[in-house]
N, C-alpha and C. Protein backbone atom coordinates (compact mmCIF):
# COMPACT_ATOMS: atom_id res chain seq x y z
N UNK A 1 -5.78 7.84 16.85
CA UNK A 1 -7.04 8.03 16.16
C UNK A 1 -7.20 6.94 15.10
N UNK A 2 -8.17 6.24 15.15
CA UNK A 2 -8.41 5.17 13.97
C UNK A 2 -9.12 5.59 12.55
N UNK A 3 -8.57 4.80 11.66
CA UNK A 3 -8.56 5.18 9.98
C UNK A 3 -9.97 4.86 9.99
N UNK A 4 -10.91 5.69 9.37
CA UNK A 4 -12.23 5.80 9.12
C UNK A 4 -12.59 4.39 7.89
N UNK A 5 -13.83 3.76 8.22
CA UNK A 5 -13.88 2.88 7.42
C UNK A 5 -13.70 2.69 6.14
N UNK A 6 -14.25 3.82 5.37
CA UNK A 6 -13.81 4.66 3.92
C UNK A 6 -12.82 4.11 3.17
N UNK A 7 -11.95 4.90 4.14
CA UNK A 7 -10.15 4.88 3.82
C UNK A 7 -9.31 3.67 3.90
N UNK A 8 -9.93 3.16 5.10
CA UNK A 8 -9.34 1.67 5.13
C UNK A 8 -9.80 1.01 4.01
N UNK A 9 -11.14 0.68 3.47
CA UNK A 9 -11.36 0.04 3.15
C UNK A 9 -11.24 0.18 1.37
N UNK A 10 -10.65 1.57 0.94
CA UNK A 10 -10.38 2.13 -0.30
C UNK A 10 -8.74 2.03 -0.54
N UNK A 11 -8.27 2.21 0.47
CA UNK A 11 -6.58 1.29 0.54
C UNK A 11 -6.96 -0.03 0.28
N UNK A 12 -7.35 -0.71 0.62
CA UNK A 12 -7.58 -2.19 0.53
C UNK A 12 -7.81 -2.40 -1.08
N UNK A 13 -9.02 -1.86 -1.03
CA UNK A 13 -9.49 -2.06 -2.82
C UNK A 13 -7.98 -1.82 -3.45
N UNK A 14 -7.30 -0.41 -3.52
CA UNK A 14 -7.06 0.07 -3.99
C UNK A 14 -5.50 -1.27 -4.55
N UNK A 15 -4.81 -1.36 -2.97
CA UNK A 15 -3.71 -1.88 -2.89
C UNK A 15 -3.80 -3.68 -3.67
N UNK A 16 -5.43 -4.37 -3.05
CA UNK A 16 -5.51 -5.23 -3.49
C UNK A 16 -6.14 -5.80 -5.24
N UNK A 17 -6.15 -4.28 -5.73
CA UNK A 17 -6.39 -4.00 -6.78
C UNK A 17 -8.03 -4.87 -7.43
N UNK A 18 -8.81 -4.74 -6.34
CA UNK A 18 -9.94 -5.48 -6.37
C UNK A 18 -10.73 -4.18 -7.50
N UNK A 19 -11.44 -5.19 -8.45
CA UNK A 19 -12.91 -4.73 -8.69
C UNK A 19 -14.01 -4.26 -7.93
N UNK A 20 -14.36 -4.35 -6.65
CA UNK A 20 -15.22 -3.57 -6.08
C UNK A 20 -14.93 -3.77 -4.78
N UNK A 21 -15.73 -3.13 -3.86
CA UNK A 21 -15.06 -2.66 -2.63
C UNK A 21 -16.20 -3.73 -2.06
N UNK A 22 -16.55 -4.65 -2.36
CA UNK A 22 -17.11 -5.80 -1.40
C UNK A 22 -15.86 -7.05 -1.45
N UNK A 23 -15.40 -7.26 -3.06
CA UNK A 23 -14.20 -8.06 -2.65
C UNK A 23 -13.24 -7.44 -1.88
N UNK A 24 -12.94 -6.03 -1.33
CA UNK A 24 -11.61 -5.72 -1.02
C UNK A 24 -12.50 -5.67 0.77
N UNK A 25 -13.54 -5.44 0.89
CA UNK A 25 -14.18 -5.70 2.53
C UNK A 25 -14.05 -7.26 3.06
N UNK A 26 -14.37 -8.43 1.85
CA UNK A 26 -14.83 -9.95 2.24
C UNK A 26 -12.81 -10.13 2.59
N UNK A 27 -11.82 -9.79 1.64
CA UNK A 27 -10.55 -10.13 2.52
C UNK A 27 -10.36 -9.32 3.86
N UNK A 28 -10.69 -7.87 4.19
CA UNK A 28 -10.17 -7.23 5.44
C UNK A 28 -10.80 -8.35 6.35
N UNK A 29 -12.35 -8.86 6.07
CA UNK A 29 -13.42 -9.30 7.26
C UNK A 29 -11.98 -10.63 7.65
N UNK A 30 -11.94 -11.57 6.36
CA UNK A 30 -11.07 -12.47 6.52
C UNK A 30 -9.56 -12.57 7.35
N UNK A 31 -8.99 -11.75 6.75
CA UNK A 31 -7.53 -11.72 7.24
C UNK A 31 -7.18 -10.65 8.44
N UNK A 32 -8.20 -10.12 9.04
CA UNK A 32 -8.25 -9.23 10.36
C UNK A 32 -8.75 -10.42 11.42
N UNK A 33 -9.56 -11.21 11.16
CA UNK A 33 -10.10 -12.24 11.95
C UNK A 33 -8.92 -13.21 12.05
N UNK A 34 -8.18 -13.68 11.11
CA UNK A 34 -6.73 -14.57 11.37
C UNK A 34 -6.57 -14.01 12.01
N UNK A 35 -5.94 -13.07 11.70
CA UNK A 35 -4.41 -11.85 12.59
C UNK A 35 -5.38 -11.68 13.88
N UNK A 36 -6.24 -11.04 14.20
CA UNK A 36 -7.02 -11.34 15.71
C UNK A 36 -6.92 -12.36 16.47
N UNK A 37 -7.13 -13.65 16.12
CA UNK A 37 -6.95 -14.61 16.44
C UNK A 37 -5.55 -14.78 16.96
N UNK A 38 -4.27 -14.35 16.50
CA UNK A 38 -3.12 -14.74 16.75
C UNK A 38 -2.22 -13.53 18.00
N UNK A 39 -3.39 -12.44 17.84
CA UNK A 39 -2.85 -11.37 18.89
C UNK A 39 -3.34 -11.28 20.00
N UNK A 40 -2.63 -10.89 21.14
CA UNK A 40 -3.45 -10.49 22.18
C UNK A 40 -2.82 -9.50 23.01
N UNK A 41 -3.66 -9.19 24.24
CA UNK A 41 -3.23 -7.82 25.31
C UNK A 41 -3.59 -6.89 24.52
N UNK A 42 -2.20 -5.78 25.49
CA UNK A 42 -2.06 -4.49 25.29
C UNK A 42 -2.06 -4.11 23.38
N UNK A 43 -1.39 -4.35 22.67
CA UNK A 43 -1.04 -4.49 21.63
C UNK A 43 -2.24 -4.92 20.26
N UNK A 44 -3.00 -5.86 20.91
CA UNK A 44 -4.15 -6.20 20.06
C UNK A 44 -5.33 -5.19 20.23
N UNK A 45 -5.34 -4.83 21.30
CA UNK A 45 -6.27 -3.33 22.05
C UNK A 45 -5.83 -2.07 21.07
N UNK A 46 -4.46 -2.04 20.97
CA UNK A 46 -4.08 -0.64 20.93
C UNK A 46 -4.11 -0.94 19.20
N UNK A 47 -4.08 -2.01 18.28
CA UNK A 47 -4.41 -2.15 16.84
C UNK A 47 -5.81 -1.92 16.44
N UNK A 48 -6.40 -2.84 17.69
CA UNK A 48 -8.23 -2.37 17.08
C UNK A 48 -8.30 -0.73 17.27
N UNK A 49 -7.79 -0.30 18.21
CA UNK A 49 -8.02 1.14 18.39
C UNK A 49 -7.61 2.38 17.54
N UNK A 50 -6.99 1.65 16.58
CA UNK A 50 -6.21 2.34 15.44
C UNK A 50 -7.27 2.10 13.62
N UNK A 51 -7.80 0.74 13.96
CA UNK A 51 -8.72 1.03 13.17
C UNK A 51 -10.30 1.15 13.20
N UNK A 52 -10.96 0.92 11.67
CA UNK A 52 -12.62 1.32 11.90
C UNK A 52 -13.05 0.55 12.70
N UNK A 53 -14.21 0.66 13.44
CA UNK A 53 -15.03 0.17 14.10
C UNK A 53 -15.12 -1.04 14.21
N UNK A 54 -15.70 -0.97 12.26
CA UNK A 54 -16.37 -2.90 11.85
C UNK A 54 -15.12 -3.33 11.88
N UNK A 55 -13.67 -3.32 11.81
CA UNK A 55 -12.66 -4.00 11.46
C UNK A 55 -12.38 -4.38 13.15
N UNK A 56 -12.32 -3.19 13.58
CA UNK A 56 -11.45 -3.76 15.83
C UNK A 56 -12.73 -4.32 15.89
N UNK A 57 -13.94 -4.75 15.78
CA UNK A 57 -14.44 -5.97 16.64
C UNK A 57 -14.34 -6.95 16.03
N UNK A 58 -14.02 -6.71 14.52
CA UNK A 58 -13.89 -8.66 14.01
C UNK A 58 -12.36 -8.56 14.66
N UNK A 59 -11.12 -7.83 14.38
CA UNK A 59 -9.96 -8.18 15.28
C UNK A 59 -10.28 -8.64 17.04
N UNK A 60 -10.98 -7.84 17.44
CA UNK A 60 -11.13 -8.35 18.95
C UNK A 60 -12.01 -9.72 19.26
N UNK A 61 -12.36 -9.86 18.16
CA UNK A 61 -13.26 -11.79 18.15
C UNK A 61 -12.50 -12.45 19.40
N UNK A 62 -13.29 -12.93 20.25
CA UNK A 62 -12.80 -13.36 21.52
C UNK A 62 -12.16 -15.23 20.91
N UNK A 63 -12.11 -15.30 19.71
CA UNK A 63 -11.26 -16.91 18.98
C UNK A 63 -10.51 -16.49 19.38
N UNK A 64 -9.27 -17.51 19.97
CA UNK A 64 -8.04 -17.27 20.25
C UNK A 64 -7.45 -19.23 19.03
N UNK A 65 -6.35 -18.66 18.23
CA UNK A 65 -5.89 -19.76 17.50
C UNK A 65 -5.41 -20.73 18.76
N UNK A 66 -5.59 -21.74 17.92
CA UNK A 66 -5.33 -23.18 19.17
C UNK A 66 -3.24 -23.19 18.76
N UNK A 67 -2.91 -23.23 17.93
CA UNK A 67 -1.52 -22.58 17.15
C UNK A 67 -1.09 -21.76 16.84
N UNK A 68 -0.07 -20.84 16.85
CA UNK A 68 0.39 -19.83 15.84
C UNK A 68 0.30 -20.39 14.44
N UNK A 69 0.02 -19.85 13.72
CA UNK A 69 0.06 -20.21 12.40
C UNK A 69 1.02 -19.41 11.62
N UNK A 70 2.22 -20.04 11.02
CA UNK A 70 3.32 -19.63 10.25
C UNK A 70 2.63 -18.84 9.28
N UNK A 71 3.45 -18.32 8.48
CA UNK A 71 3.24 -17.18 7.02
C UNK A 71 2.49 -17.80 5.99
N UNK A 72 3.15 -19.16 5.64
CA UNK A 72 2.59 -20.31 4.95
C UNK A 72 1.01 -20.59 5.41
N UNK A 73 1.33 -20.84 6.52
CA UNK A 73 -0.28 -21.63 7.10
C UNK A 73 -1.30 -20.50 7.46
N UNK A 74 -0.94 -19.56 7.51
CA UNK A 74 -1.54 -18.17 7.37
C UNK A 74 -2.41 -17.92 6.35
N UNK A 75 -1.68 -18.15 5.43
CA UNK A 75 -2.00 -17.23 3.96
C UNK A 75 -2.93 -18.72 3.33
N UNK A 76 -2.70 -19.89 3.76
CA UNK A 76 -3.19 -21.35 3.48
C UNK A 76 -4.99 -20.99 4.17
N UNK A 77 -4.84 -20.83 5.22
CA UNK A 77 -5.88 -20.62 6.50
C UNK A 77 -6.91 -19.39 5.54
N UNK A 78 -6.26 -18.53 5.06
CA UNK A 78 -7.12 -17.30 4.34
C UNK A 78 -8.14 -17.73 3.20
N UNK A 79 -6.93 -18.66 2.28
CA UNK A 79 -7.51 -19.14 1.27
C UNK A 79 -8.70 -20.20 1.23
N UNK A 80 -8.33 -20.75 2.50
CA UNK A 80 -9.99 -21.78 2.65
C UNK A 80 -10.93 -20.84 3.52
N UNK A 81 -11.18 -19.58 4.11
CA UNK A 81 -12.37 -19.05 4.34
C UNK A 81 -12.66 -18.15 3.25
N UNK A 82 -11.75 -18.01 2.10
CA UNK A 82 -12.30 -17.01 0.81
C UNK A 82 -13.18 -17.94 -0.28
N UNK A 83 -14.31 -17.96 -0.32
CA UNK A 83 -15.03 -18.65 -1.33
C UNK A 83 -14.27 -18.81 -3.27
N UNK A 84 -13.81 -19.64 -3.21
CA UNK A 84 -12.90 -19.60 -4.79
C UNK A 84 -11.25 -19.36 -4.85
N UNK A 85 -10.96 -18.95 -3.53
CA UNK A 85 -9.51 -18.38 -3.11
C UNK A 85 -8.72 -19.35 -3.42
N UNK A 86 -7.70 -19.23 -3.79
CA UNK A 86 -6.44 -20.13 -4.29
C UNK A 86 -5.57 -19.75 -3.52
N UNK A 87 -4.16 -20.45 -3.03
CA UNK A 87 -2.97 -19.98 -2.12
C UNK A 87 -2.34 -19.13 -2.63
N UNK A 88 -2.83 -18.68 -3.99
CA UNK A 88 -1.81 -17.11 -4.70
C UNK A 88 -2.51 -16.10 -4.71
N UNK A 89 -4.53 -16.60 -4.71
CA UNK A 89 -4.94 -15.16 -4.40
C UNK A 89 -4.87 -14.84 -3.03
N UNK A 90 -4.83 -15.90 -2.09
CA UNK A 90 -4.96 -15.59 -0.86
C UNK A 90 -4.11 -14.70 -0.35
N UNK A 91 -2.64 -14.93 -1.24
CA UNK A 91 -1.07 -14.32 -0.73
C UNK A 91 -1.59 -12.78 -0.83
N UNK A 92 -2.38 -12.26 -2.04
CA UNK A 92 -2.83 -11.12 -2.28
C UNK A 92 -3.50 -10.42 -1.35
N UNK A 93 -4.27 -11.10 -0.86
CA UNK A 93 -5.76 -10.87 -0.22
C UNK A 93 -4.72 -10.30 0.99
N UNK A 94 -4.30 -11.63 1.62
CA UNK A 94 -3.27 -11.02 2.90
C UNK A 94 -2.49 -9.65 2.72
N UNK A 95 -1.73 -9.77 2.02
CA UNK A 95 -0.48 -8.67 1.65
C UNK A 95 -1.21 -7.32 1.21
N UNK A 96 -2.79 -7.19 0.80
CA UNK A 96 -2.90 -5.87 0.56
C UNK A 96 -3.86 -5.34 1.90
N UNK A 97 -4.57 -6.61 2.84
CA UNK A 97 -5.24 -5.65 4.32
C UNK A 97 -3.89 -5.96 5.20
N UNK A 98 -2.61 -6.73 5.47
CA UNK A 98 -2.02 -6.59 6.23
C UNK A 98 -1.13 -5.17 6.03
N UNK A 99 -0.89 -5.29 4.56
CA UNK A 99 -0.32 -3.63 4.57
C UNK A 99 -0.73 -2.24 4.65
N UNK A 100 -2.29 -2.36 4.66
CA UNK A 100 -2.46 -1.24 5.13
C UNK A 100 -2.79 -1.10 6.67
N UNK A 101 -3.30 -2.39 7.32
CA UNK A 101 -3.24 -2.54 8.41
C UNK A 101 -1.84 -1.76 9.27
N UNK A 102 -0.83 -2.18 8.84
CA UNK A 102 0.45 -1.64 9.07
C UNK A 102 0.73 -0.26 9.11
N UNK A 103 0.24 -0.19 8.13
CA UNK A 103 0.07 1.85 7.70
C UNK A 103 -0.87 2.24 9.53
N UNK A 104 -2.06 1.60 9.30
CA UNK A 104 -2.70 2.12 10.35
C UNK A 104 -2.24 2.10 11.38
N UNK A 105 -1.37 0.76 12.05
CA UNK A 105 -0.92 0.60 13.23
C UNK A 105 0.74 1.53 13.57
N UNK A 106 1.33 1.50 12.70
CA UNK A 106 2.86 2.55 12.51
C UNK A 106 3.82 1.74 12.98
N UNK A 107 4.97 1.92 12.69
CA UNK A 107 5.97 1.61 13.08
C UNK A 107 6.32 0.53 14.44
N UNK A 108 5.77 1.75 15.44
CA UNK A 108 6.57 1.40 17.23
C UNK A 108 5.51 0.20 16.95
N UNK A 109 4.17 0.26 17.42
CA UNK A 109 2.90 -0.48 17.21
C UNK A 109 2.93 -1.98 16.47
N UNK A 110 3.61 -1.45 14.97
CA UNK A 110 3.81 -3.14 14.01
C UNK A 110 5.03 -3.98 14.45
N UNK A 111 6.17 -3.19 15.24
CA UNK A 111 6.98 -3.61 15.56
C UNK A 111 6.59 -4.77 16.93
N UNK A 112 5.67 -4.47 18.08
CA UNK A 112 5.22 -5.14 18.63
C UNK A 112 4.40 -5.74 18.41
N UNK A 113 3.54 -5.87 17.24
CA UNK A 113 2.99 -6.97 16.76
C UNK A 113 3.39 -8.39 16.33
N UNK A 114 4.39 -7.70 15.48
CA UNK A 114 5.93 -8.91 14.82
C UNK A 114 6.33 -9.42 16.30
N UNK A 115 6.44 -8.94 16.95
CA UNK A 115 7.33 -9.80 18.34
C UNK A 115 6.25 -11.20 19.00
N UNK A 116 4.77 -10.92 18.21
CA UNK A 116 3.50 -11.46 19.11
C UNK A 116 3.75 -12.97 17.79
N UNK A 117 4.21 -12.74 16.85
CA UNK A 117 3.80 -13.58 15.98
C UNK A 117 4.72 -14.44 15.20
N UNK A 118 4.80 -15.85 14.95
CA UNK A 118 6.02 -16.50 14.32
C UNK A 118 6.84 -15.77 12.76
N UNK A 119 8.22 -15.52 12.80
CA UNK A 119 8.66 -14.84 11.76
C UNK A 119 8.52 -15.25 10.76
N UNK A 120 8.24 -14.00 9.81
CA UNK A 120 7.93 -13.74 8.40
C UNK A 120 6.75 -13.05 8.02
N UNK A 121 6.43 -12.87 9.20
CA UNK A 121 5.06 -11.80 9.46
C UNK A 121 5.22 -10.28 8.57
N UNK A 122 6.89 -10.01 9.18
CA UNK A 122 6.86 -8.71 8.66
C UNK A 122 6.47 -8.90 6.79
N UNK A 123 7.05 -9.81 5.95
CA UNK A 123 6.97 -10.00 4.66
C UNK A 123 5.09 -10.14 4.39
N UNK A 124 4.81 -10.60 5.43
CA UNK A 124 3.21 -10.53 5.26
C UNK A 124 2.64 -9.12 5.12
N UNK A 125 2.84 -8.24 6.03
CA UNK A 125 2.79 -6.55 6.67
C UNK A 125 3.47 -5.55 5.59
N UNK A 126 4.23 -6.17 4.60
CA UNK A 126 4.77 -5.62 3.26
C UNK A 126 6.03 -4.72 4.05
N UNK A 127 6.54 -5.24 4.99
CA UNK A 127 7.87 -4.16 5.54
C UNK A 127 8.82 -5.41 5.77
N UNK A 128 9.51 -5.97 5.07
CA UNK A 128 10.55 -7.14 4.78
C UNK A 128 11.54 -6.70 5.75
N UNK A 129 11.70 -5.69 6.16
CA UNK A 129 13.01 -5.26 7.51
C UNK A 129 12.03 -4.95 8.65
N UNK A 130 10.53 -4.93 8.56
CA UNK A 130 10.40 -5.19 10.39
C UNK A 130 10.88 -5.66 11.06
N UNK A 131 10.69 -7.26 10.70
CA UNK A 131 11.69 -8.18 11.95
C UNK A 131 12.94 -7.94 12.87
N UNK A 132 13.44 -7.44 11.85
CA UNK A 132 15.03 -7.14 12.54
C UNK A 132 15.12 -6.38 13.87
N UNK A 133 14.66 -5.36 14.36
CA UNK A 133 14.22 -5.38 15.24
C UNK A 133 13.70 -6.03 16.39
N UNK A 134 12.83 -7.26 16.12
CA UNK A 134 12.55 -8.60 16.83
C UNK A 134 13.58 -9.37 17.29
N UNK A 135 13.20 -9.90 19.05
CA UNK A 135 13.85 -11.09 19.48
C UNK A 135 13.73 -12.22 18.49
N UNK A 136 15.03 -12.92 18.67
CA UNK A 136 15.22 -14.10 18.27
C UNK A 136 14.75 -14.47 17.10
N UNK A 137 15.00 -13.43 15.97
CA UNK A 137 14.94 -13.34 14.36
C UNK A 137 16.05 -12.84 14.01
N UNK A 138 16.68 -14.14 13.34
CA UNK A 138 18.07 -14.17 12.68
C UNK A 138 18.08 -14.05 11.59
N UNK A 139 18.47 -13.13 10.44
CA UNK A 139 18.62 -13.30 9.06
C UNK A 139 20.11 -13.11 8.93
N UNK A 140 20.29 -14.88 8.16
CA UNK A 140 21.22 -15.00 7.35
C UNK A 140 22.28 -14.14 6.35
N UNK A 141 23.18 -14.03 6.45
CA UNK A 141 23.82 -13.04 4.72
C UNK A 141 25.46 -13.81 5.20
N UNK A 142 25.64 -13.21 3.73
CA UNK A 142 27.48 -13.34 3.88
C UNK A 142 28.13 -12.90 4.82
N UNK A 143 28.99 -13.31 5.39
CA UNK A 143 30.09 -13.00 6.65
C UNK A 143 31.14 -12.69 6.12
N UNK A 144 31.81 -11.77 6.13
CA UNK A 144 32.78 -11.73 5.25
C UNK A 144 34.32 -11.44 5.29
C-alpha cells in the first residue's frame, strides 16, 4: 500500500526540517526524478507502488541516466536542479526524501534497490549498514 501524499510529504518537511511544505515537495519532485532515473524493472515498479501518486510518476519518468551517478555526483546533480542549492544543502535535500523514501519502500525492497545502484547509496537512504547485504560491497575494518 503506498504512503498517502500528506505523510510523505510531512516526513519530508519534517525530516528535512524545511520551512514550508513547498520547499520540502520542490526536493521530493527533485531527488525522486534522480533516483528514477537510475532505477529500473521489477524493483522501480514495486517503489513507485509504495509511494503517492505525484511522487511514482515523477519516479517512473521514462529518463533513463546516460551513467550511474556516484553518491558524490548524485547529491552534485541535485544541487544544480535546486534553484540556490549548494552541495551541503543538496546533501540535505537528498538525505531527508531518500530517507523517508526508504521508510516507504522497507527493508527487503531498499535492499534491492542498493544492489541497482553504485555504493554508498545506502549512506544516502540514511541506513549506513544497507549495503552489506549487497554484491560486491566491501567494507574495510581491522583484521585482527
Amino acid at each position: 500500500m503506498s504512503m498517502r501524499w500528506e505523510a510523505f510529504l510531512a516526513y519530508v518537511q519534517e525530516r528535512g526540517e524545511y520551512a514550508t511544505p513547498q520547499e520540502a515537495e520542490r526536493a521530493a519532485r527533485v531527488v525522486l526524478a534522480l533516483l528514477g532515473a537510475h532505477l529500473v524493472g521489477e524493483e522501480r515498479a514495486e517503489l513507485a507502488a509504495r509511494l503517492p501518486e505525484t511522487y511514482a510518476l515523477i519516479l517512473l519518468n521514462p529518463l533513463q541516466a546516460a551513467e550511474p551517478l556516484d553518491p558524490d555526483r548524485f547529491v552534485r546533480a541535485t544541487a544544480a536542479w535546486i534553484e540556490g542549492a549548494t552541495e551541503e544543502t543538496a546533501k540535505w535535500d537528498v538525505g531527508a526524501v531518500l530517507s523517508v523514501t526508504a521508510d516507504a519502500a522497507g527493508d527487503d525492497l531498499l535492499q534491492r534497490l542498493l544492489l541497482q545502484l553504485p555504493p554508498g547509496y545506502d549512506l544516502l537512504f540514511g541506513h549506513p549498514e544497507g549495503a552489506e547485504a549487497g554484491q560486491g560491497v566491501a567494507h574495510a575494518g581491522p583484521t585482527g
